[in-house]
PDB file of N, CA and C in Angstrom:
ATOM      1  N   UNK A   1     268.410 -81.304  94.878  1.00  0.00           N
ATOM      2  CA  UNK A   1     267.412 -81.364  95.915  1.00  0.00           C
ATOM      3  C   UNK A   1     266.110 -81.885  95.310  1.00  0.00           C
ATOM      4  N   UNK A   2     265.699 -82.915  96.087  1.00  0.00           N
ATOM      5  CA  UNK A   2     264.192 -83.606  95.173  1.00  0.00           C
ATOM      6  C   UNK A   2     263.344 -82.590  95.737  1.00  0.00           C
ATOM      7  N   UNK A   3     261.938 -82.650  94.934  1.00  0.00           N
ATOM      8  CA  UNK A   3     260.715 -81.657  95.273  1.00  0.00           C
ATOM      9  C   UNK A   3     260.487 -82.177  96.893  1.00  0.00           C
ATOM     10  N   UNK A   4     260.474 -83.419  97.322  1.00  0.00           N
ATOM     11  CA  UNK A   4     260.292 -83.333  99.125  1.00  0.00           C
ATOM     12  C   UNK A   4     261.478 -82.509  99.723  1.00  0.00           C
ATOM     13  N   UNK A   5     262.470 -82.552  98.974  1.00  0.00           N
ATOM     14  CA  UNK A   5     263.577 -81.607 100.310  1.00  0.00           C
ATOM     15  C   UNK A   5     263.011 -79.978  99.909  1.00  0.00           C
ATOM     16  N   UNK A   6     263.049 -79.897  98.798  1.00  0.00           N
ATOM     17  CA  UNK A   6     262.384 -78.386  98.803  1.00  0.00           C
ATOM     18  C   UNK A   6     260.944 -77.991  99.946  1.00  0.00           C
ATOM     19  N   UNK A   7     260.377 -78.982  99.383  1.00  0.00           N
ATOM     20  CA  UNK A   7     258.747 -78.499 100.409  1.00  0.00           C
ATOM     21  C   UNK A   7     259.401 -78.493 101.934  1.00  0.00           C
ATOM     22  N   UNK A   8     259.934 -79.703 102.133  1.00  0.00           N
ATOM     23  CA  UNK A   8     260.192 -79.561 103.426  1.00  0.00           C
ATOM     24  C   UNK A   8     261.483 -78.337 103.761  1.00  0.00           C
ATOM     25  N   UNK A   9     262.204 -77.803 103.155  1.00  0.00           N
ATOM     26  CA  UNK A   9     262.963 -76.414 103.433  1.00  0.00           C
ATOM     27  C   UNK A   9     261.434 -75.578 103.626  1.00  0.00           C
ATOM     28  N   UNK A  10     260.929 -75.692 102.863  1.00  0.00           N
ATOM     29  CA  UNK A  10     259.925 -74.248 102.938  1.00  0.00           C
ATOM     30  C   UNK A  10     259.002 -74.138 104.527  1.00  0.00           C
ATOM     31  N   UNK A  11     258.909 -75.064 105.056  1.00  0.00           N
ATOM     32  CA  UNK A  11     258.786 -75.548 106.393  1.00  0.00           C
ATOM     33  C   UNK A  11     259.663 -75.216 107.627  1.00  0.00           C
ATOM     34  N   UNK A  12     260.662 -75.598 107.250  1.00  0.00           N
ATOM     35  CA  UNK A  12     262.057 -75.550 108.192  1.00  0.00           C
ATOM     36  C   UNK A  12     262.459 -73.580 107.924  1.00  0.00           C
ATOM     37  N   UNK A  13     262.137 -73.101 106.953  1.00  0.00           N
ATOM     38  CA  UNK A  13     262.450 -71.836 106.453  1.00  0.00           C
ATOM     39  C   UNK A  13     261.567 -70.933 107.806  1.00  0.00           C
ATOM     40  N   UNK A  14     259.879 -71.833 107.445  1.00  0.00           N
ATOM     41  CA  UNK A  14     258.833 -71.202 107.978  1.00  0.00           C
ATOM     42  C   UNK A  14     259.219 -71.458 109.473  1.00  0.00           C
ATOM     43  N   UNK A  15     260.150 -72.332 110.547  1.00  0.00           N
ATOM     44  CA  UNK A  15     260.528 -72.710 111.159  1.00  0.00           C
ATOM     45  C   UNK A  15     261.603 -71.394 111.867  1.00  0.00           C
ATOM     46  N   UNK A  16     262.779 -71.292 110.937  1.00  0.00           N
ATOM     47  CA  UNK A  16     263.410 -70.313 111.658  1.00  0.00           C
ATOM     48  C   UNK A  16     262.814 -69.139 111.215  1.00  0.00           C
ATOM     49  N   UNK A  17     261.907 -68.698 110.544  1.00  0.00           N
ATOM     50  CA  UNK A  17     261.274 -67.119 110.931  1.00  0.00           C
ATOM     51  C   UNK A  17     260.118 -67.629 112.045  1.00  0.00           C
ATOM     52  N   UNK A  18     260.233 -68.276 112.474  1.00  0.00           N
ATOM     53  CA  UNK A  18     259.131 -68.523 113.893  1.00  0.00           C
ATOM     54  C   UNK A  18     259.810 -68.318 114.950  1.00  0.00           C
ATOM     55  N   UNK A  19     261.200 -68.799 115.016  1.00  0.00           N
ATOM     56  CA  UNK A  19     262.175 -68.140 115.962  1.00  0.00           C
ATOM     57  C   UNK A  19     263.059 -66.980 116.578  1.00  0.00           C
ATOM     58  N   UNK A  20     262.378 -66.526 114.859  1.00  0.00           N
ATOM     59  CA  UNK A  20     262.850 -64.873 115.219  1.00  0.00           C
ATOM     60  C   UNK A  20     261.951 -64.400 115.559  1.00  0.00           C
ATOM     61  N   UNK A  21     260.869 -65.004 115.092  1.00  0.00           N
ATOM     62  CA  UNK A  21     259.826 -64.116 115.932  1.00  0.00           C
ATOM     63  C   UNK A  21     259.768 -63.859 117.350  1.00  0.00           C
ATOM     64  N   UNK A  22     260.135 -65.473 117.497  1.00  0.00           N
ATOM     65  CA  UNK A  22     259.922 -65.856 119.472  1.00  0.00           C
ATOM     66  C   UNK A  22     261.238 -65.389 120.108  1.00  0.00           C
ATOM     67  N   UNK A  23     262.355 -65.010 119.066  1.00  0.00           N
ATOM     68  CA  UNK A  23     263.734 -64.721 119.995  1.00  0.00           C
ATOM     69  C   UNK A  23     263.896 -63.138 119.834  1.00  0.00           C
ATOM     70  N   UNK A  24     263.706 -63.063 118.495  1.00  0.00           N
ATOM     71  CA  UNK A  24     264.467 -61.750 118.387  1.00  0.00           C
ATOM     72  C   UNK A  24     265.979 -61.245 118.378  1.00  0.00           C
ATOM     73  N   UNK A  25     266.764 -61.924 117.905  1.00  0.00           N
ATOM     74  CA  UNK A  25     267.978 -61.892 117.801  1.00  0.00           C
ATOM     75  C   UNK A  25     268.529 -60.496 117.584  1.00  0.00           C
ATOM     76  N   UNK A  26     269.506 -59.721 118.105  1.00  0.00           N
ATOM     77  CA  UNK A  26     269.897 -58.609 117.272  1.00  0.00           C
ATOM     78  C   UNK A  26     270.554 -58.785 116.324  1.00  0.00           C
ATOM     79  N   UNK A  27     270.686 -57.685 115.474  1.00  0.00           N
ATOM     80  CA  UNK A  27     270.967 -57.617 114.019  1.00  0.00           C
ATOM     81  C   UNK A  27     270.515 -58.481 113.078  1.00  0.00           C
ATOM     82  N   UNK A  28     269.304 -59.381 113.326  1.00  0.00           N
ATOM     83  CA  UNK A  28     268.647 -59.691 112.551  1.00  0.00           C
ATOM     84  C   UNK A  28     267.381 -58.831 111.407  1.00  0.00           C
ATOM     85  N   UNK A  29     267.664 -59.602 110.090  1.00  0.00           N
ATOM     86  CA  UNK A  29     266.755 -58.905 109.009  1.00  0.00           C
ATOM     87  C   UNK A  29     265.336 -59.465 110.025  1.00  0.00           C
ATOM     88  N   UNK A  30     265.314 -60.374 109.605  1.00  0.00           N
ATOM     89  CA  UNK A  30     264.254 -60.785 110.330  1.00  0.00           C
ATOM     90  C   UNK A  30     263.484 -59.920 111.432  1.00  0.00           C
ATOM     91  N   UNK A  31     264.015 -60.309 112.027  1.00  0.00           N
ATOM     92  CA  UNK A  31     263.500 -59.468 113.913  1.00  0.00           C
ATOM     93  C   UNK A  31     263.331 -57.738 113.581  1.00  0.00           C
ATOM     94  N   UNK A  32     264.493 -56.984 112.505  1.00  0.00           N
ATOM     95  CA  UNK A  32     263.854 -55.573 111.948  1.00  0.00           C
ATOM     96  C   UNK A  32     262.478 -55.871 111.140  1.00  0.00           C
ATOM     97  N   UNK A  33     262.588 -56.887 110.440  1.00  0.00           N
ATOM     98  CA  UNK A  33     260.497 -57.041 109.861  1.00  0.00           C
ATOM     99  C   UNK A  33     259.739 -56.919 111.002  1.00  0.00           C
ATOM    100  N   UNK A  34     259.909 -57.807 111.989  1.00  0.00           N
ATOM    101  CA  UNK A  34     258.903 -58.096 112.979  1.00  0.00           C
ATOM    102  C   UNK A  34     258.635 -56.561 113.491  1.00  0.00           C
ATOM    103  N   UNK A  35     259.484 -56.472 113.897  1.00  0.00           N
ATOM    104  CA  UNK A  35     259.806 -54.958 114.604  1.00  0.00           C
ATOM    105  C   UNK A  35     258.948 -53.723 114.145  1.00  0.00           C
ATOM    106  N   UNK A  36     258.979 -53.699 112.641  1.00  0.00           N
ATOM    107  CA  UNK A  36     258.471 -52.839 111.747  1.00  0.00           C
ATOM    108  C   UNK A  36     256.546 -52.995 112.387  1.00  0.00           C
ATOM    109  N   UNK A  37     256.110 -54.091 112.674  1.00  0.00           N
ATOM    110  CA  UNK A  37     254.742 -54.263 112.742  1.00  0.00           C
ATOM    111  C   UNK A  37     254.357 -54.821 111.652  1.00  0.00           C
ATOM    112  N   UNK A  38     252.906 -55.192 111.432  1.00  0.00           N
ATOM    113  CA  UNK A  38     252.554 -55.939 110.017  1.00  0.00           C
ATOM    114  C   UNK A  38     252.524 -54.810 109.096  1.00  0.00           C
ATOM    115  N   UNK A  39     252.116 -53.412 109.330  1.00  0.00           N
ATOM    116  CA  UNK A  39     252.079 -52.895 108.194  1.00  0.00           C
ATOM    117  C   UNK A  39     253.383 -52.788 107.791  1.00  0.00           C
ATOM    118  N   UNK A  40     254.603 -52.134 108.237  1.00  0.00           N
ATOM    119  CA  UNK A  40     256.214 -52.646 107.453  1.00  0.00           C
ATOM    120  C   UNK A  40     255.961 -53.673 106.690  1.00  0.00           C
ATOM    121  N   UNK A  41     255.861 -55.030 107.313  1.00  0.00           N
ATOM    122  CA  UNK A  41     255.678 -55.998 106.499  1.00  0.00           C
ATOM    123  C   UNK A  41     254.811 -55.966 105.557  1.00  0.00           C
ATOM    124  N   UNK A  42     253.703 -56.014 105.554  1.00  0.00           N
ATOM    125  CA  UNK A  42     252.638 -56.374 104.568  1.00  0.00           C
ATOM    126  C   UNK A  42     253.235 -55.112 103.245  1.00  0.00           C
ATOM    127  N   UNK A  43     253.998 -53.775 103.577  1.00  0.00           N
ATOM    128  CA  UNK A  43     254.283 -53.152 102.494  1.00  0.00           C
ATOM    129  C   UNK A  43     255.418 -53.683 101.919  1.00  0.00           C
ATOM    130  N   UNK A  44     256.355 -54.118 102.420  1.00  0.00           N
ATOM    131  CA  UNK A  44     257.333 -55.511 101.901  1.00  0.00           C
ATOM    132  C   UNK A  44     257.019 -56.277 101.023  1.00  0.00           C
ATOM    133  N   UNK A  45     255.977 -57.348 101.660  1.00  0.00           N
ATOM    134  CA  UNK A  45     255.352 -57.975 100.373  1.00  0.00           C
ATOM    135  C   UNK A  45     254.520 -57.217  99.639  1.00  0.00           C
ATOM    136  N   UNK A  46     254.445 -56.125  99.557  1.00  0.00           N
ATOM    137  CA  UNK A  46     253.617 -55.415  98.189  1.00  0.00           C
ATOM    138  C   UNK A  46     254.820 -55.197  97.268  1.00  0.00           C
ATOM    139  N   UNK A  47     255.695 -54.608  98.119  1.00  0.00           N
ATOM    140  CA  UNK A  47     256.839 -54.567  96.809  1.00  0.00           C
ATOM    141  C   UNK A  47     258.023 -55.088  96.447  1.00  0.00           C
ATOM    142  N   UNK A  48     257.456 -56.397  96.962  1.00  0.00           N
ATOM    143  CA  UNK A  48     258.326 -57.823  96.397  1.00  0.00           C
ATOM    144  C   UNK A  48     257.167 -58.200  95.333  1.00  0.00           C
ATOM    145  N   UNK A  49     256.146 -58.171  95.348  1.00  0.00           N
ATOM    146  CA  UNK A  49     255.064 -58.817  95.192  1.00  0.00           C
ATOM    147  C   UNK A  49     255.140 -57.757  93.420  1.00  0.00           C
ATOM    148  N   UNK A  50     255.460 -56.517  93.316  1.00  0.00           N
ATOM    149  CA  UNK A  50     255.297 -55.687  92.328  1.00  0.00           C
ATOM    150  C   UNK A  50     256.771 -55.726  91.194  1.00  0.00           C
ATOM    151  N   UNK A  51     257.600 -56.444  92.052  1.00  0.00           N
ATOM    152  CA  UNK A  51     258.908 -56.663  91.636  1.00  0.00           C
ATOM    153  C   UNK A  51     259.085 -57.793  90.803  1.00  0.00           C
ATOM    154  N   UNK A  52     258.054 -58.846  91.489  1.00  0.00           N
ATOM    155  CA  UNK A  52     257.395 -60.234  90.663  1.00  0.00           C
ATOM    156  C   UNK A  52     257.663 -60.114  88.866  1.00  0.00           C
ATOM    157  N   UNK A  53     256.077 -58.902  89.478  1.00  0.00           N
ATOM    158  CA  UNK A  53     255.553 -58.674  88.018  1.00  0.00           C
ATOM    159  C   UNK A  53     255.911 -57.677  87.022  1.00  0.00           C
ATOM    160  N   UNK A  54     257.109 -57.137  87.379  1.00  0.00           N
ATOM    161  CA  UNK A  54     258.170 -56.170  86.310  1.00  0.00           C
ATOM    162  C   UNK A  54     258.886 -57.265  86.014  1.00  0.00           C
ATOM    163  N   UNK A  55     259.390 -58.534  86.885  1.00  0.00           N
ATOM    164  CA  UNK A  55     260.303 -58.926  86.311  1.00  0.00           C
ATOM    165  C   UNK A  55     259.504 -60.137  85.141  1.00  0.00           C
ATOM    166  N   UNK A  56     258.239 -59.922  85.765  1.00  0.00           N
ATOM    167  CA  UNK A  56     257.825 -61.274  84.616  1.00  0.00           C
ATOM    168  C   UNK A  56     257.476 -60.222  82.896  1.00  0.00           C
ATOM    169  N   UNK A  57     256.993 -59.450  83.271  1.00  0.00           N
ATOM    170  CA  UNK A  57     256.721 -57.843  81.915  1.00  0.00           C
ATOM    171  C   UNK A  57     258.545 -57.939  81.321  1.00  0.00           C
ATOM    172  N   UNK A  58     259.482 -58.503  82.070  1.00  0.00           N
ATOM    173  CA  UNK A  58     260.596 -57.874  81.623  1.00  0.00           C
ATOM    174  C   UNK A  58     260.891 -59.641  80.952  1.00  0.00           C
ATOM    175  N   UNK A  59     260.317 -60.526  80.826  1.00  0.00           N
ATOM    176  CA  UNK A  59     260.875 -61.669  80.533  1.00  0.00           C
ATOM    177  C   UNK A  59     262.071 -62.336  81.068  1.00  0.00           C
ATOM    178  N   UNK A  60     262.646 -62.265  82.030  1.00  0.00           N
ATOM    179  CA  UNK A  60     263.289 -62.529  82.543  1.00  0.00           C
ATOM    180  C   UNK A  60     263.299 -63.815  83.576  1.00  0.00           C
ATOM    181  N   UNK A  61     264.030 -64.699  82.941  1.00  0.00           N
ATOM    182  CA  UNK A  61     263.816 -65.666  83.980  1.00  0.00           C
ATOM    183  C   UNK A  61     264.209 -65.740  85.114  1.00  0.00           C
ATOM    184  N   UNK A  62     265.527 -65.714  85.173  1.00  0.00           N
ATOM    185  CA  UNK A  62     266.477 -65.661  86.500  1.00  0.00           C
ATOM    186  C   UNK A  62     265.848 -64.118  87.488  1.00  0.00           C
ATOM    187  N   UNK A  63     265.728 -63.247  86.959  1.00  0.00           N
ATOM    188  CA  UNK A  63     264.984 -62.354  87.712  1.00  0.00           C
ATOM    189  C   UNK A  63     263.464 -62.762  88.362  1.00  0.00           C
ATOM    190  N   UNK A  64     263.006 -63.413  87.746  1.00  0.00           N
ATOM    191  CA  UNK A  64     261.444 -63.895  88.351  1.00  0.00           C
ATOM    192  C   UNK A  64     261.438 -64.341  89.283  1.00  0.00           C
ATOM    193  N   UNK A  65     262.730 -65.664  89.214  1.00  0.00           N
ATOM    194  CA  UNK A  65     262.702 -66.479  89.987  1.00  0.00           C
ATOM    195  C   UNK A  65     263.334 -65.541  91.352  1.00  0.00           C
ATOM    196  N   UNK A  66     264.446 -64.925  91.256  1.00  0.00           N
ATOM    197  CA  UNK A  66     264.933 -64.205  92.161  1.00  0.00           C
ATOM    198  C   UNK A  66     263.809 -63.182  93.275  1.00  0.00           C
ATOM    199  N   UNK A  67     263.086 -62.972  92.693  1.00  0.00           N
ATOM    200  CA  UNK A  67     261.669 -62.032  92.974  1.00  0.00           C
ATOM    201  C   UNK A  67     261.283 -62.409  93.520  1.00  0.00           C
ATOM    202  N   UNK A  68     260.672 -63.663  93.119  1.00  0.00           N
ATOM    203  CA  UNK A  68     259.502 -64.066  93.646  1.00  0.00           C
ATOM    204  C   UNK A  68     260.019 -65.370  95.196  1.00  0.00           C
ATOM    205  N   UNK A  69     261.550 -65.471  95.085  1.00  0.00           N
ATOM    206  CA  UNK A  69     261.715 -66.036  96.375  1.00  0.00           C
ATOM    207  C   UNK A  69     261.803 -64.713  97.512  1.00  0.00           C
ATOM    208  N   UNK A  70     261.972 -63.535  97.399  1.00  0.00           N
ATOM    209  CA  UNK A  70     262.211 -62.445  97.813  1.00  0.00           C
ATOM    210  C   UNK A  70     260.453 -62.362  98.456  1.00  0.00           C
ATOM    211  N   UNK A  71     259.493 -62.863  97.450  1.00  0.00           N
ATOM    212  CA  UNK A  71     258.110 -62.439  97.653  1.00  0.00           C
ATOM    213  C   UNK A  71     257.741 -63.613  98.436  1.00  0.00           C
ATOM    214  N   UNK A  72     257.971 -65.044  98.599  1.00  0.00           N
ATOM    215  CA  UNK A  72     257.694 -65.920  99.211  1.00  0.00           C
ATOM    216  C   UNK A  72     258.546 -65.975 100.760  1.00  0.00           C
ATOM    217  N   UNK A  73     259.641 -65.442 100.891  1.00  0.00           N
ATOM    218  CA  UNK A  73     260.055 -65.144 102.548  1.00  0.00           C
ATOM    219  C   UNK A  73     259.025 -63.821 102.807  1.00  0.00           C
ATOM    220  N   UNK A  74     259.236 -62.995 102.120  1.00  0.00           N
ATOM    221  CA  UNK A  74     258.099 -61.941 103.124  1.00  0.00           C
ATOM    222  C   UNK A  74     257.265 -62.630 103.439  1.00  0.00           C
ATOM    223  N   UNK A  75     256.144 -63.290 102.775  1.00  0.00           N
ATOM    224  CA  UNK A  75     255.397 -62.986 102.828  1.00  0.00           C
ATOM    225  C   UNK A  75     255.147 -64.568 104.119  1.00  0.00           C
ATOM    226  N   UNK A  76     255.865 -65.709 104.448  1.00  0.00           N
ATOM    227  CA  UNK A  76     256.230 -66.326 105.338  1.00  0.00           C
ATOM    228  C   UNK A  76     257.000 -65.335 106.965  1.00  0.00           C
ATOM    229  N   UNK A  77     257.362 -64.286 106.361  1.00  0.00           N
ATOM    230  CA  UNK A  77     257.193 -63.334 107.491  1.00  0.00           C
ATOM    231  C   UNK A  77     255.904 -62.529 108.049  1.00  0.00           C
ATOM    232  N   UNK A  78     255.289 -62.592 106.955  1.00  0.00           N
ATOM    233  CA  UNK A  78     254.111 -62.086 107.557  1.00  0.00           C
ATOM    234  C   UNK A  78     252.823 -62.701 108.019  1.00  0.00           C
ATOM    235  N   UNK A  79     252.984 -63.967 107.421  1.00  0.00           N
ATOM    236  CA  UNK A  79     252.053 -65.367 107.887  1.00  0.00           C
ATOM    237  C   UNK A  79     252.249 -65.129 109.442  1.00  0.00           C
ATOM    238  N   UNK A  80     254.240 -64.958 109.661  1.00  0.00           N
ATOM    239  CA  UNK A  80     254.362 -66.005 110.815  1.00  0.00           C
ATOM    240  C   UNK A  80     253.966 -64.302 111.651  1.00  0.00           C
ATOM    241  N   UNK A  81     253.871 -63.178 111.372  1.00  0.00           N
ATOM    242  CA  UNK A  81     253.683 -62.213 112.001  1.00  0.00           C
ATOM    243  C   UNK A  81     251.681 -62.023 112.250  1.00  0.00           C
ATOM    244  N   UNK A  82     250.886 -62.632 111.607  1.00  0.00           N
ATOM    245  CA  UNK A  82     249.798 -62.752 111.629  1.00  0.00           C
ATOM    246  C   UNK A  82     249.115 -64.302 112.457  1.00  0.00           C
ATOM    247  N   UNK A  83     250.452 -64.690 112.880  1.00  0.00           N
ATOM    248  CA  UNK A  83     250.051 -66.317 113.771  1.00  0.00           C
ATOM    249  C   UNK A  83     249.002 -67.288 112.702  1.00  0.00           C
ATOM    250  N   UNK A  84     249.675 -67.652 111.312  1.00  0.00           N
ATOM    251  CA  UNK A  84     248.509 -68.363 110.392  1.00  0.00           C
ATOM    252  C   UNK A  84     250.225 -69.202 109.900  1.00  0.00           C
ATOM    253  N   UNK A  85     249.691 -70.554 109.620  1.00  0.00           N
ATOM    254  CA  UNK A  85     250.830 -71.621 109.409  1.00  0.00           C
ATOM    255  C   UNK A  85     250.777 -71.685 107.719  1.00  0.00           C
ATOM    256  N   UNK A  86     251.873 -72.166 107.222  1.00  0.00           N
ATOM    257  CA  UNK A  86     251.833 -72.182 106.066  1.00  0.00           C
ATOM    258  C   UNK A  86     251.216 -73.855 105.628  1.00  0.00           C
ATOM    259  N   UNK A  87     251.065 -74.820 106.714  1.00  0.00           N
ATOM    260  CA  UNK A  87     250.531 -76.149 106.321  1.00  0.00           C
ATOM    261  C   UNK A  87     248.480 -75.030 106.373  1.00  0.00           C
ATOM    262  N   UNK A  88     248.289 -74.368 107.123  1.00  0.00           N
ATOM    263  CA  UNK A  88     247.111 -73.594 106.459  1.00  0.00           C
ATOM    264  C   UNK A  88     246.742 -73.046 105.239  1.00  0.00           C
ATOM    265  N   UNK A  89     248.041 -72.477 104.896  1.00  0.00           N
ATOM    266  CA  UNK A  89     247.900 -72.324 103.484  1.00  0.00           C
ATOM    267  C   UNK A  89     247.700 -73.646 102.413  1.00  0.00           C
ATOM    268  N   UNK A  90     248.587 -74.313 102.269  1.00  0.00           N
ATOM    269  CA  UNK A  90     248.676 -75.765 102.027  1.00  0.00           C
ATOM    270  C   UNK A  90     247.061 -76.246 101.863  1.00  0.00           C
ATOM    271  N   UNK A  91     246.707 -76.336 103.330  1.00  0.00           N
ATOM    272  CA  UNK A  91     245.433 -76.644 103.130  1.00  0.00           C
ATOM    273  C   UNK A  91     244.114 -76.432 102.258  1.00  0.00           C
ATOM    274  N   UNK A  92     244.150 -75.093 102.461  1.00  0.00           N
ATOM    275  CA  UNK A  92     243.392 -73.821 101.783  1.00  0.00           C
ATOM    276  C   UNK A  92     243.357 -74.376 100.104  1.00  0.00           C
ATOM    277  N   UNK A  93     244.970 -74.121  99.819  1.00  0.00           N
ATOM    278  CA  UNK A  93     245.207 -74.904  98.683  1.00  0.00           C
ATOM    279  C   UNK A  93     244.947 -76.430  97.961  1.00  0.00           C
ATOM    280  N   UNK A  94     245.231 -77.415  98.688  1.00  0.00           N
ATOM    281  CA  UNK A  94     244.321 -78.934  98.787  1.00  0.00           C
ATOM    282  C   UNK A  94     242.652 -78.215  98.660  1.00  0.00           C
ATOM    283  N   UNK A  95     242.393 -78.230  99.644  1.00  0.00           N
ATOM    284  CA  UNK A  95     240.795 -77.736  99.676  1.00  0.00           C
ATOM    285  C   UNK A  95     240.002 -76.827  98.004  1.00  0.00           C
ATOM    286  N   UNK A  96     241.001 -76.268  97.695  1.00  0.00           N
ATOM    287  CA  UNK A  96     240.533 -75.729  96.374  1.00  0.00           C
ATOM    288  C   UNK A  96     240.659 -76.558  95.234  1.00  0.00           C
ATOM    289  N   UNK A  97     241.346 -77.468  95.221  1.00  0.00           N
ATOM    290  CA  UNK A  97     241.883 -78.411  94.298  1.00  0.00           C
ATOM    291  C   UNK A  97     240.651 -79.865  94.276  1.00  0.00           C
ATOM    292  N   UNK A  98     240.079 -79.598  95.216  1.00  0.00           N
ATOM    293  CA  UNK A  98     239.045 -81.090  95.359  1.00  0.00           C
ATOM    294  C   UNK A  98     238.060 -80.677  94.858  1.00  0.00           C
TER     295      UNK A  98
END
């Protein structure tokens, strides 16, 4: 996968958690985040977010990486649960870089 198919998954990712938001499917992981409210969520990404950084203290590569995609869907659940786009983030990011 070249770095454009990745960025653009992370889009299409941010895409179907926008649909769970708007559908709500049952037995979705998803739609139980939403469900939870932001605080469920936002404590999600705290401890994905804490899981990060044991696994980086633990040297571990394959664990980091595992983590921290764990910490990048929450926390695209909780963007999309706070109505803020991730091309905002993006931005935010450009904007700091100039």
């Amino acid at each position: 996968m070249t770095s454009n198919d990745q960025r653009d998954f992370l889009f299409e990712l941010e895409k179907l958690i926008q649909s769970r938001y708007n559908e709500r499917p049952e037995g979705s992981y998803t739609t139980r985040l939403f469900e939870g409210g932001v605080d469920a969520i936002a404590q999600k990404v705290g401890e994905e977010a804490v899981e990060v950084v044991i696994a980086s203290k633990n040297e571990d590569r394959t664990e980091v990486i595992y983590e921290s995609a764990d910490l990048l869907y929450h926390l695209l659940v909780l963007l999309t649960q706070r109505e803020i786009g991730l091309d905002e983030i993006v931005g935010e990011l450009q904007n700091r870089h100039s």
